[in-house]
PDB file of N, CA and C in Angstrom:
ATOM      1  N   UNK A   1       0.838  -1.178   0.000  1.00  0.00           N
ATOM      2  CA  UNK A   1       0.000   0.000   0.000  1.00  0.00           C
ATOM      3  C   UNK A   1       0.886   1.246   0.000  1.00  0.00           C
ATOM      4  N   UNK A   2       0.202   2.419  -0.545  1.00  0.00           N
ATOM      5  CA  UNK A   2       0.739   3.442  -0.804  1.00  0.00           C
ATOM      6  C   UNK A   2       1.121   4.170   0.514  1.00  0.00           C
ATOM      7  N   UNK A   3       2.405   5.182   0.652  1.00  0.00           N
ATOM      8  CA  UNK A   3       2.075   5.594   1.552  1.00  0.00           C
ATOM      9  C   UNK A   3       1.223   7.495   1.588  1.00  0.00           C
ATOM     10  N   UNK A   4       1.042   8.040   2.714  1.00  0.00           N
ATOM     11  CA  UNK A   4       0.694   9.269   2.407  1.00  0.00           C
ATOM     12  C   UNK A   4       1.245  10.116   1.354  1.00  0.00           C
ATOM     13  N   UNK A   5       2.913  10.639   1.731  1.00  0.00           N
ATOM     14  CA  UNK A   5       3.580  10.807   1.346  1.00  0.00           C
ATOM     15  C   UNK A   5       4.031  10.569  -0.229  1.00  0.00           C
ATOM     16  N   UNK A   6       3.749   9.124  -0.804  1.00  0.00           N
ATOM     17  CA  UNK A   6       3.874   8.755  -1.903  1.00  0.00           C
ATOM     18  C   UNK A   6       2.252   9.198  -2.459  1.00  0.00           C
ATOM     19  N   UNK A   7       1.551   9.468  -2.337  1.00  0.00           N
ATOM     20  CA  UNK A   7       0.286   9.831  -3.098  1.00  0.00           C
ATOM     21  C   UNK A   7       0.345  11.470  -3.096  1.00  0.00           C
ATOM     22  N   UNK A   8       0.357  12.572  -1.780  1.00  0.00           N
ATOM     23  CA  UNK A   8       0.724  13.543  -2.481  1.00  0.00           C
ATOM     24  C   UNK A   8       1.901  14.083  -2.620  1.00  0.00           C
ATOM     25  N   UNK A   9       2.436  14.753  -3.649  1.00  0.00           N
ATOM     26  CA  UNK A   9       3.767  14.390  -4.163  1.00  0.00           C
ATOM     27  C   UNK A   9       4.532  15.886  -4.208  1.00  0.00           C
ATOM     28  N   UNK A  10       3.080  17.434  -4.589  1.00  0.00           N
ATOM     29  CA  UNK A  10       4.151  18.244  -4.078  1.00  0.00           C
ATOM     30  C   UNK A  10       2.912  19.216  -3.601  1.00  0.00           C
ATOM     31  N   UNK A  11       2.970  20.781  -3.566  1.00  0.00           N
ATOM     32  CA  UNK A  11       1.561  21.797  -3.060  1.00  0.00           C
ATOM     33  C   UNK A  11       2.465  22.285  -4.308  1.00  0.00           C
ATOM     34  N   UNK A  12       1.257  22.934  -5.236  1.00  0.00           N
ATOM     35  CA  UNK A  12       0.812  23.787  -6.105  1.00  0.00           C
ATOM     36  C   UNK A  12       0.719  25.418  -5.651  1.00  0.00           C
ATOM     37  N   UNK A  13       1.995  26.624  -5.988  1.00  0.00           N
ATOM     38  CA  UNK A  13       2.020  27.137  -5.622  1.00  0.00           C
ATOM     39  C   UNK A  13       2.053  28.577  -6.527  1.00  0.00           C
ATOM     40  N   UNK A  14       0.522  29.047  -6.516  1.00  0.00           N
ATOM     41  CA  UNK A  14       0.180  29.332  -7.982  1.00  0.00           C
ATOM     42  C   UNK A  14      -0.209  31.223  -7.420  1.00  0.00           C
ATOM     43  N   UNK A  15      -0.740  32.025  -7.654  1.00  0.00           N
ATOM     44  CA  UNK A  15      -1.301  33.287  -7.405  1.00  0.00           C
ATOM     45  C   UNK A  15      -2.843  32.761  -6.991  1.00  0.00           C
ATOM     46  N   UNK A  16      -3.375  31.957  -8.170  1.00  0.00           N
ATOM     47  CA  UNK A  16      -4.904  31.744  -7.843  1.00  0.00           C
ATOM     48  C   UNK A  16      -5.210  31.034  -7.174  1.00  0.00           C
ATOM     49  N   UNK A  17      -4.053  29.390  -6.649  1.00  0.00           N
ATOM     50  CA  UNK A  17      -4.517  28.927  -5.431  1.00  0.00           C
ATOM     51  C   UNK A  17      -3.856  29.209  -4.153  1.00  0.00           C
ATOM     52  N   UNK A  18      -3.084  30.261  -4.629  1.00  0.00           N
ATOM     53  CA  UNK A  18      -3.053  31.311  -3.117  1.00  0.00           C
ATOM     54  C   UNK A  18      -4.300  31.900  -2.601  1.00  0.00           C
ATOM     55  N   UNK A  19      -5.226  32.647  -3.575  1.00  0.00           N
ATOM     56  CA  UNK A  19      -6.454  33.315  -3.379  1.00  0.00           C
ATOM     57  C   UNK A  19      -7.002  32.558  -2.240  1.00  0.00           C
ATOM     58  N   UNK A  20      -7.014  30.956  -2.589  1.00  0.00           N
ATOM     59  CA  UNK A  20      -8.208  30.324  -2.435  1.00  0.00           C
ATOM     60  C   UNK A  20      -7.837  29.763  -0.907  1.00  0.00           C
ATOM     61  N   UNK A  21      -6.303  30.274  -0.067  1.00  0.00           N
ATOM     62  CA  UNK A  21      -6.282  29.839   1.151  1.00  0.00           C
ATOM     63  C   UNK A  21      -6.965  30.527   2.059  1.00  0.00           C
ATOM     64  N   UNK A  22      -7.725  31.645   1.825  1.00  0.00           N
ATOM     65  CA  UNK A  22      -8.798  32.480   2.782  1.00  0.00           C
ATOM     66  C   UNK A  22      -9.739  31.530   3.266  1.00  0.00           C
ATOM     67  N   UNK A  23     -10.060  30.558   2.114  1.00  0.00           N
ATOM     68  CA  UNK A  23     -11.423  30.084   2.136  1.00  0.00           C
ATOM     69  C   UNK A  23     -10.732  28.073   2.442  1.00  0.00           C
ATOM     70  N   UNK A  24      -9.982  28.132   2.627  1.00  0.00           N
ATOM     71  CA  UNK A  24      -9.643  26.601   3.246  1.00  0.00           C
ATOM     72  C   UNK A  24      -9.393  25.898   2.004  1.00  0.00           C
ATOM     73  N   UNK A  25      -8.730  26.000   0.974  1.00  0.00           N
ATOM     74  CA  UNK A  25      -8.900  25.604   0.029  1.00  0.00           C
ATOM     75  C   UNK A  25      -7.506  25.452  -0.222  1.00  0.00           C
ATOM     76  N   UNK A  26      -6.881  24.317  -0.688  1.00  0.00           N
ATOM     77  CA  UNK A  26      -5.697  23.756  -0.907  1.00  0.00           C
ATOM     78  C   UNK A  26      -5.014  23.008  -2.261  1.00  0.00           C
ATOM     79  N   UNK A  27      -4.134  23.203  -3.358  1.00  0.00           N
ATOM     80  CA  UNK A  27      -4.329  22.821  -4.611  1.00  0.00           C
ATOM     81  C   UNK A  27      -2.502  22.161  -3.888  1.00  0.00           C
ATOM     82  N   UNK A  28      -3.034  20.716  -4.578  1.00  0.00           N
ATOM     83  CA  UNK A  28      -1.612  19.918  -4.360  1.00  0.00           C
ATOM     84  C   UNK A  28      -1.699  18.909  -5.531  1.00  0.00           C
ATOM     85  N   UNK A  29      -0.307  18.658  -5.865  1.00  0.00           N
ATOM     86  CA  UNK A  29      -0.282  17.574  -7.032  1.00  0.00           C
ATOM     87  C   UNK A  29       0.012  16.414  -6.394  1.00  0.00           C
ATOM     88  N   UNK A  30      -0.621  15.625  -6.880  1.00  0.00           N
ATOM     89  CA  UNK A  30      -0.951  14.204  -6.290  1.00  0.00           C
ATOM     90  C   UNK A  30      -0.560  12.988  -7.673  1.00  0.00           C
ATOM     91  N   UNK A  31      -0.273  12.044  -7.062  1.00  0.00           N
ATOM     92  CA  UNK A  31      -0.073  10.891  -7.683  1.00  0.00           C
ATOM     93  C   UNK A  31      -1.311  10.382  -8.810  1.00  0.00           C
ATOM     94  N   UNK A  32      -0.968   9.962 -10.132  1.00  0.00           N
ATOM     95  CA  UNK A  32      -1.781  10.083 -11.208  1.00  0.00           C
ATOM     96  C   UNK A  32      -2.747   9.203 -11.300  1.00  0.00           C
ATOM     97  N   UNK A  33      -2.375   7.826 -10.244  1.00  0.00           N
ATOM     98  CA  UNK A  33      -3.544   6.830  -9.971  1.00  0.00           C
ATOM     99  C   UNK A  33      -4.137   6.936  -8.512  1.00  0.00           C
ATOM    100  N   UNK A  34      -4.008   7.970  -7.627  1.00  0.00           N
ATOM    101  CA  UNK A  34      -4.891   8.185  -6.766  1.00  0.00           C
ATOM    102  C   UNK A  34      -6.119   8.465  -6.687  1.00  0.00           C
ATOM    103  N   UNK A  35      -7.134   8.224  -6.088  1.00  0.00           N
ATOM    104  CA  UNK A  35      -8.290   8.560  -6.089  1.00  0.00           C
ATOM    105  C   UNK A  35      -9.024   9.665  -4.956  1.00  0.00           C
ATOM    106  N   UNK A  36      -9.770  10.225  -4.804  1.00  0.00           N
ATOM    107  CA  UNK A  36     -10.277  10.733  -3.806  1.00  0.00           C
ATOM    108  C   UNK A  36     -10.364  10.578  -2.545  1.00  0.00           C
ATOM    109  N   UNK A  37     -10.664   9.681  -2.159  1.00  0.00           N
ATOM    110  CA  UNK A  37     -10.502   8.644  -1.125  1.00  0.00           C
ATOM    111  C   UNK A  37      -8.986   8.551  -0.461  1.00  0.00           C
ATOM    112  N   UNK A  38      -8.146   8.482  -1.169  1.00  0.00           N
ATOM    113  CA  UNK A  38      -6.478   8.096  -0.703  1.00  0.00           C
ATOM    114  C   UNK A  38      -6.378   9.504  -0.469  1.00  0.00           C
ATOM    115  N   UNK A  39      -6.617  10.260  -1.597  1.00  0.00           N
ATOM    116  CA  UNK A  39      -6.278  12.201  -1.323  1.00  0.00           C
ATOM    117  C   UNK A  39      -6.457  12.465  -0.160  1.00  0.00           C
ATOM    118  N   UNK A  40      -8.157  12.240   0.184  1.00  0.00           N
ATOM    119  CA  UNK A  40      -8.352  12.605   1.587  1.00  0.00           C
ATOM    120  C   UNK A  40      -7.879  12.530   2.851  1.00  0.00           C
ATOM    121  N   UNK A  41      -7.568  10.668   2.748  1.00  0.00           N
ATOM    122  CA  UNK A  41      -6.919  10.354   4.228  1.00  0.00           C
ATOM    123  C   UNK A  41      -4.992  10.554   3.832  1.00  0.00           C
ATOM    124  N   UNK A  42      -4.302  10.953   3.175  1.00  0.00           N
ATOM    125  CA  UNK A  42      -3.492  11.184   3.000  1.00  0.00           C
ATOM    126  C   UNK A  42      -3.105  12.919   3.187  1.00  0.00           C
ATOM    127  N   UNK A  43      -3.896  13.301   3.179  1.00  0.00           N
ATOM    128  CA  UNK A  43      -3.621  14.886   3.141  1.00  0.00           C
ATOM    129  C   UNK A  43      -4.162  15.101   5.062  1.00  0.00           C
ATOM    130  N   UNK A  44      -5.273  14.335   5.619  1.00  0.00           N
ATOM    131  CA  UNK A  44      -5.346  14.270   6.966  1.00  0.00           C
ATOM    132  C   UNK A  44      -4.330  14.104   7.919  1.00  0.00           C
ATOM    133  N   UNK A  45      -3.670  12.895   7.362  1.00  0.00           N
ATOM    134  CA  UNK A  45      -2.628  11.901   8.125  1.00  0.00           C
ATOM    135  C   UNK A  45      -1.466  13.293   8.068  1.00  0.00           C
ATOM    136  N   UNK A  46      -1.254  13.602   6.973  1.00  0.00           N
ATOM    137  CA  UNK A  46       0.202  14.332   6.847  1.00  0.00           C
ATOM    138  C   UNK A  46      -0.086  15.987   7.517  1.00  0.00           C
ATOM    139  N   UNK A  47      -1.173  16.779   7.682  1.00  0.00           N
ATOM    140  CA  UNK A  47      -1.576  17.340   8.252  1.00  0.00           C
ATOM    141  C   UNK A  47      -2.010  17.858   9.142  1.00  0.00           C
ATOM    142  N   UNK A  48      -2.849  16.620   9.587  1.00  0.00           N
ATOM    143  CA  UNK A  48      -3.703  16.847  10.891  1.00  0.00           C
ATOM    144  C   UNK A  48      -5.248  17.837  11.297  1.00  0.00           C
ATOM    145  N   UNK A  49      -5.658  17.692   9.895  1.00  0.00           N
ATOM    146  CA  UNK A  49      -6.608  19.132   9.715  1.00  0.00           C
ATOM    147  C   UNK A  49      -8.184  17.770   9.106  1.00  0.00           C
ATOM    148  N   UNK A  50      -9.001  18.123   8.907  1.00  0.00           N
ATOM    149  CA  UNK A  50     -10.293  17.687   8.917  1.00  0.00           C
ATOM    150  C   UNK A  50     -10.405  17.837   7.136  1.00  0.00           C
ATOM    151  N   UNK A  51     -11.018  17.433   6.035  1.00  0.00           N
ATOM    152  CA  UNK A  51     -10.892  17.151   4.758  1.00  0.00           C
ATOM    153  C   UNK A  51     -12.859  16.937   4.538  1.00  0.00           C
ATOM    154  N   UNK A  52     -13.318  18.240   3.829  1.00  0.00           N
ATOM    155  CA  UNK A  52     -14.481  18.191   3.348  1.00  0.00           C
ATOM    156  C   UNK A  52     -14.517  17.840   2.011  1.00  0.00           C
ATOM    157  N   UNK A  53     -13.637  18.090   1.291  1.00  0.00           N
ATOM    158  CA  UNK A  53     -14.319  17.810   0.296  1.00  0.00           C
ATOM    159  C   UNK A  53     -13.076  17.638  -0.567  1.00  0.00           C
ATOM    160  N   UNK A  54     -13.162  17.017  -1.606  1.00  0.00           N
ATOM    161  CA  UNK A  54     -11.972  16.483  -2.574  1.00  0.00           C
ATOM    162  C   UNK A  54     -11.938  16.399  -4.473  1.00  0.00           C
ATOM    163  N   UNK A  55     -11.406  17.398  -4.931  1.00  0.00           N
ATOM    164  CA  UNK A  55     -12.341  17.827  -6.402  1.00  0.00           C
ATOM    165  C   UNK A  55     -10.515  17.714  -7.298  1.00  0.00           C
ATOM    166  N   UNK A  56     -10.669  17.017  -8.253  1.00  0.00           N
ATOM    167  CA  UNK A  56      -9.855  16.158  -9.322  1.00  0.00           C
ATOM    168  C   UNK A  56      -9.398  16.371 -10.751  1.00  0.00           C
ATOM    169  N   UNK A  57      -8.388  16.867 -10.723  1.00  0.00           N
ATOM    170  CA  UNK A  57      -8.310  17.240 -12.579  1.00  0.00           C
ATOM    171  C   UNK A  57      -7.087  16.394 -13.063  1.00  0.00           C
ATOM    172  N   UNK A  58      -6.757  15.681 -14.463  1.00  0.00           N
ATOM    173  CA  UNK A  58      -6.412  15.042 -15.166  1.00  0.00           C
ATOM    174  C   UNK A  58      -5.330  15.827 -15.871  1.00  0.00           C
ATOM    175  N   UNK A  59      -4.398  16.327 -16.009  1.00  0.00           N
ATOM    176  CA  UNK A  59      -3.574  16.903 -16.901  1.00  0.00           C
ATOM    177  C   UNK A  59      -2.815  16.107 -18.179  1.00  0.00           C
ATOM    178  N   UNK A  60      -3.345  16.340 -19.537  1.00  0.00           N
ATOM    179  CA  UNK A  60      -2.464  15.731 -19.974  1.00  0.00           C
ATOM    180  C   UNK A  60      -1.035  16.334 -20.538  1.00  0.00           C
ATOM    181  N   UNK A  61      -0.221  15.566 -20.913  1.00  0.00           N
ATOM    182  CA  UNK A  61       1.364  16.346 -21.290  1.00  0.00           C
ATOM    183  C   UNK A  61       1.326  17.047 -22.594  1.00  0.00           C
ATOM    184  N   UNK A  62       1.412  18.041 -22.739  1.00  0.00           N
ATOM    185  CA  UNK A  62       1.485  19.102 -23.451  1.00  0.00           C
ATOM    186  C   UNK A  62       3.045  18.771 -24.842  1.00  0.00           C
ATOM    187  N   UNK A  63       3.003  18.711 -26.670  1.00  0.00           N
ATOM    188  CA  UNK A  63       3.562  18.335 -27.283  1.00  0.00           C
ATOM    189  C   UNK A  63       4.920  19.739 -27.379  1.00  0.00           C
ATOM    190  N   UNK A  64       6.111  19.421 -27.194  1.00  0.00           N
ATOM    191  CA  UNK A  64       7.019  20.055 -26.970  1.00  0.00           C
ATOM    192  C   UNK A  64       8.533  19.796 -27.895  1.00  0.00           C
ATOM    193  N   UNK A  65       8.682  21.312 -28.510  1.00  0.00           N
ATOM    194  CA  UNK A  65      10.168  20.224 -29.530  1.00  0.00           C
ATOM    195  C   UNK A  65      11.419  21.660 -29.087  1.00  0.00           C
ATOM    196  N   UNK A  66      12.266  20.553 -28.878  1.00  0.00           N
ATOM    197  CA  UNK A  66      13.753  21.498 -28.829  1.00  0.00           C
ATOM    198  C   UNK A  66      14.578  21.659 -30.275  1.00  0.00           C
ATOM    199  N   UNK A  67      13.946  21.341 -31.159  1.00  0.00           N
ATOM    200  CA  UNK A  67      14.988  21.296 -32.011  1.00  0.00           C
ATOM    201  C   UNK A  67      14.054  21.080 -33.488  1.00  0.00           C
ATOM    202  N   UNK A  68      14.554  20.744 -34.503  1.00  0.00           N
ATOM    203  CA  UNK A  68      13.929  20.235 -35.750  1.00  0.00           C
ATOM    204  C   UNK A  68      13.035  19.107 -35.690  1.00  0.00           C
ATOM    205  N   UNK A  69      14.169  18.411 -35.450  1.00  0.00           N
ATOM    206  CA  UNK A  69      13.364  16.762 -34.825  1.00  0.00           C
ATOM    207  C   UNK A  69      13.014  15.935 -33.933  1.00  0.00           C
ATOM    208  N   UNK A  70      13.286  16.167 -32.537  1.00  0.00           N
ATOM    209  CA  UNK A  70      13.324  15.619 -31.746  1.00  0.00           C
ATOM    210  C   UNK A  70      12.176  16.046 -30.954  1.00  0.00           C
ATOM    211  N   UNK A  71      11.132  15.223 -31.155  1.00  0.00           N
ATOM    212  CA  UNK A  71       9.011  15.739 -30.578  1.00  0.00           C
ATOM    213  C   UNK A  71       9.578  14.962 -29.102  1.00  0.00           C
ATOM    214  N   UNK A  72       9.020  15.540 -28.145  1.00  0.00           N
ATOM    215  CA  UNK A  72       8.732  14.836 -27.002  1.00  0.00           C
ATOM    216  C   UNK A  72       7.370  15.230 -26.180  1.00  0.00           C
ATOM    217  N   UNK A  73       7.343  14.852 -24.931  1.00  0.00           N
ATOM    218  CA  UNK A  73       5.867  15.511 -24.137  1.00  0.00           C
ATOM    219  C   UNK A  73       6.642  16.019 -22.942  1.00  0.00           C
ATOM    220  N   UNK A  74       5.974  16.662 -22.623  1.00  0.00           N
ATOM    221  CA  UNK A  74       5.805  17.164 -20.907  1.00  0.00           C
ATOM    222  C   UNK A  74       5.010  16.342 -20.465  1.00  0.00           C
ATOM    223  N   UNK A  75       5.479  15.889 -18.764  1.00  0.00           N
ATOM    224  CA  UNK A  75       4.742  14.930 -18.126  1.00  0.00           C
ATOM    225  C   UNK A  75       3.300  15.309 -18.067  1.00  0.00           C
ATOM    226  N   UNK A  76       2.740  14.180 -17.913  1.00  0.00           N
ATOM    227  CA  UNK A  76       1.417  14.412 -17.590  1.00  0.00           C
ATOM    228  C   UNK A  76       0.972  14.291 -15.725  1.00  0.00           C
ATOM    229  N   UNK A  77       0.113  14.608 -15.227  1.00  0.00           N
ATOM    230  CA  UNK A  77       0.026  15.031 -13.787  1.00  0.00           C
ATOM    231  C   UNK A  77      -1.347  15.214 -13.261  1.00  0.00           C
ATOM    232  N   UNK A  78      -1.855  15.167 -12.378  1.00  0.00           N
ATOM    233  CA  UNK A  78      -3.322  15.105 -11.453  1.00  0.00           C
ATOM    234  C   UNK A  78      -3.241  16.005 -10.343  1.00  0.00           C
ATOM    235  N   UNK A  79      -3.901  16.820 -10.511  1.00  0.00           N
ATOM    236  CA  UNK A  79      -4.014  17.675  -9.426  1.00  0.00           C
ATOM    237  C   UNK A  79      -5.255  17.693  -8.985  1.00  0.00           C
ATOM    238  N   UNK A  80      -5.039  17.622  -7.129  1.00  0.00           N
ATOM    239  CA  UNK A  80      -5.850  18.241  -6.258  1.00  0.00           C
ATOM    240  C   UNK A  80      -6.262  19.530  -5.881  1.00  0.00           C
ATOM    241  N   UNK A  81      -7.572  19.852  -5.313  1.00  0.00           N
ATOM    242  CA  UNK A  81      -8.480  20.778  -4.694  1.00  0.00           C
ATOM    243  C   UNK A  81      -8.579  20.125  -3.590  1.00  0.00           C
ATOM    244  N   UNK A  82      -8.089  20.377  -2.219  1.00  0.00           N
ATOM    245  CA  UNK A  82      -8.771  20.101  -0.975  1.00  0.00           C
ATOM    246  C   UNK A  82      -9.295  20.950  -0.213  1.00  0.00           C
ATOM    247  N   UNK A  83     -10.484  20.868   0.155  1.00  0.00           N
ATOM    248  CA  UNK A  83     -11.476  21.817   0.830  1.00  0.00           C
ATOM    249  C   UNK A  83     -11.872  21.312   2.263  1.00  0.00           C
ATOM    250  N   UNK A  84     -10.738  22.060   3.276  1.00  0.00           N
ATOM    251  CA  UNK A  84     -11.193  22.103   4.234  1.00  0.00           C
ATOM    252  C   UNK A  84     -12.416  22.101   5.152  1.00  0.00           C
ATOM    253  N   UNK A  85     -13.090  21.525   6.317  1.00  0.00           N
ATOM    254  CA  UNK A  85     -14.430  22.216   7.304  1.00  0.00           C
ATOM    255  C   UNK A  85     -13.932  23.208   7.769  1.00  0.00           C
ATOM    256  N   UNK A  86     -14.843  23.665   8.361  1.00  0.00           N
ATOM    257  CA  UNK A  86     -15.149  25.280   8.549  1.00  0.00           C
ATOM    258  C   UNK A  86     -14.452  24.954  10.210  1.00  0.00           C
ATOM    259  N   UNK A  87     -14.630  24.022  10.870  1.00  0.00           N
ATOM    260  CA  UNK A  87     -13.566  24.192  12.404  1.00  0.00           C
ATOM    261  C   UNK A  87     -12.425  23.378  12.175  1.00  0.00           C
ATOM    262  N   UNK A  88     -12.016  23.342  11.171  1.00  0.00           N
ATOM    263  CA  UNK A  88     -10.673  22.563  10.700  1.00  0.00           C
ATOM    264  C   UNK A  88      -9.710  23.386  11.228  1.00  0.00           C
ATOM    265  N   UNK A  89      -8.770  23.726  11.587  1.00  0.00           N
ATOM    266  CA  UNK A  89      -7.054  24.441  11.422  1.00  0.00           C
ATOM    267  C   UNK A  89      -7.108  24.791  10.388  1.00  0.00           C
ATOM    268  N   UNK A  90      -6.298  25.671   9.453  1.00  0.00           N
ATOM    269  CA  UNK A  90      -5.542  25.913   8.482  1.00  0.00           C
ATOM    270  C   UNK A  90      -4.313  25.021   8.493  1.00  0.00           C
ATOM    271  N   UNK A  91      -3.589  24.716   7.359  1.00  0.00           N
ATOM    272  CA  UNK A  91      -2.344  24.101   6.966  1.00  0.00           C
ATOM    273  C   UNK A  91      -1.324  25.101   7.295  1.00  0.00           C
ATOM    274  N   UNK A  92      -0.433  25.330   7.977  1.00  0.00           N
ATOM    275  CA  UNK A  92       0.746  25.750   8.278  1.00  0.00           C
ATOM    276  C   UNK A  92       1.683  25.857   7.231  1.00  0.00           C
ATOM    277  N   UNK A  93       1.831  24.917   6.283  1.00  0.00           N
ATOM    278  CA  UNK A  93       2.758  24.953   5.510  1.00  0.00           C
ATOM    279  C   UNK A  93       2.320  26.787   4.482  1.00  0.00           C
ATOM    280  N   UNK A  94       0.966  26.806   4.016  1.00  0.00           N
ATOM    281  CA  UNK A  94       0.774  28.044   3.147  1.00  0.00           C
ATOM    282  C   UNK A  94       0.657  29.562   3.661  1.00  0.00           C
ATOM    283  N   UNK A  95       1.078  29.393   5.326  1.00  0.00           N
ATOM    284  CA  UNK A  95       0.818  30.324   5.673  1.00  0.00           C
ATOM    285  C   UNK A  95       1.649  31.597   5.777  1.00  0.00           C
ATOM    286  N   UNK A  96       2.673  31.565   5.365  1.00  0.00           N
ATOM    287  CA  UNK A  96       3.255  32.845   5.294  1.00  0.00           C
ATOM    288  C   UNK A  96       3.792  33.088   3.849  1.00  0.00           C
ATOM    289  N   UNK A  97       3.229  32.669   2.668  1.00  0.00           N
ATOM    290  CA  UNK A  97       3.586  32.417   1.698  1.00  0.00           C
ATOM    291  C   UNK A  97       1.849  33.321   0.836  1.00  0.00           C
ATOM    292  N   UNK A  98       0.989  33.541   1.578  1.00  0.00           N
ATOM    293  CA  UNK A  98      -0.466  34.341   0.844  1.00  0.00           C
ATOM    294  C   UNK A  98      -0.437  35.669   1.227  1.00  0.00           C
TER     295      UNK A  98
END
């Protein structure tokens, strides 16, 4: 079994999901076969904060060339939305960084 740690993999550290730490709202890139379910108790465990709600996007790798011939991709990647309860803590890690 996976561990926490190995499912989410880094925090997404963007202008717009800065906005969204007012409101308990957390954007992390997560492992590409995780599901909702693992997000949740994985982002609890490593945290310690309460997990309402859990919302999922698919990235695929974008076609990229250095040269004449040589086509490659940019990885492809899954990112999380975690949405805190309302008597949850905040995450410590985003907090002096909004």
């Amino acid at each position: 079994m996976k561990s926490a740690y190995d499912i989410i993999l880094r925090p997404v550290i963007t202008e717009q999901s800065m906005e969204h730490t007012g409101i308990k709202k957390y954007v992390f890139e997560v492992a590409v076969d995780a599901n909702k379910i693992e997000i949740k108790k994985a982002v609890e465990e490593i945290f310690g904060v309460t997990v309402e709600k859990v919302t999922t996007a698919n990235y695929q790798g974008k076609k990229k060339r250095t040269g004449r011939y040589p086509e490659g991709t940019t990885p492809a990647y899954k990112k999380a939305v975690v949405k805190l309860t309302a008597g949850s803590k905040t995450i410590e890690f985003f907090e002096g960084m909004a």
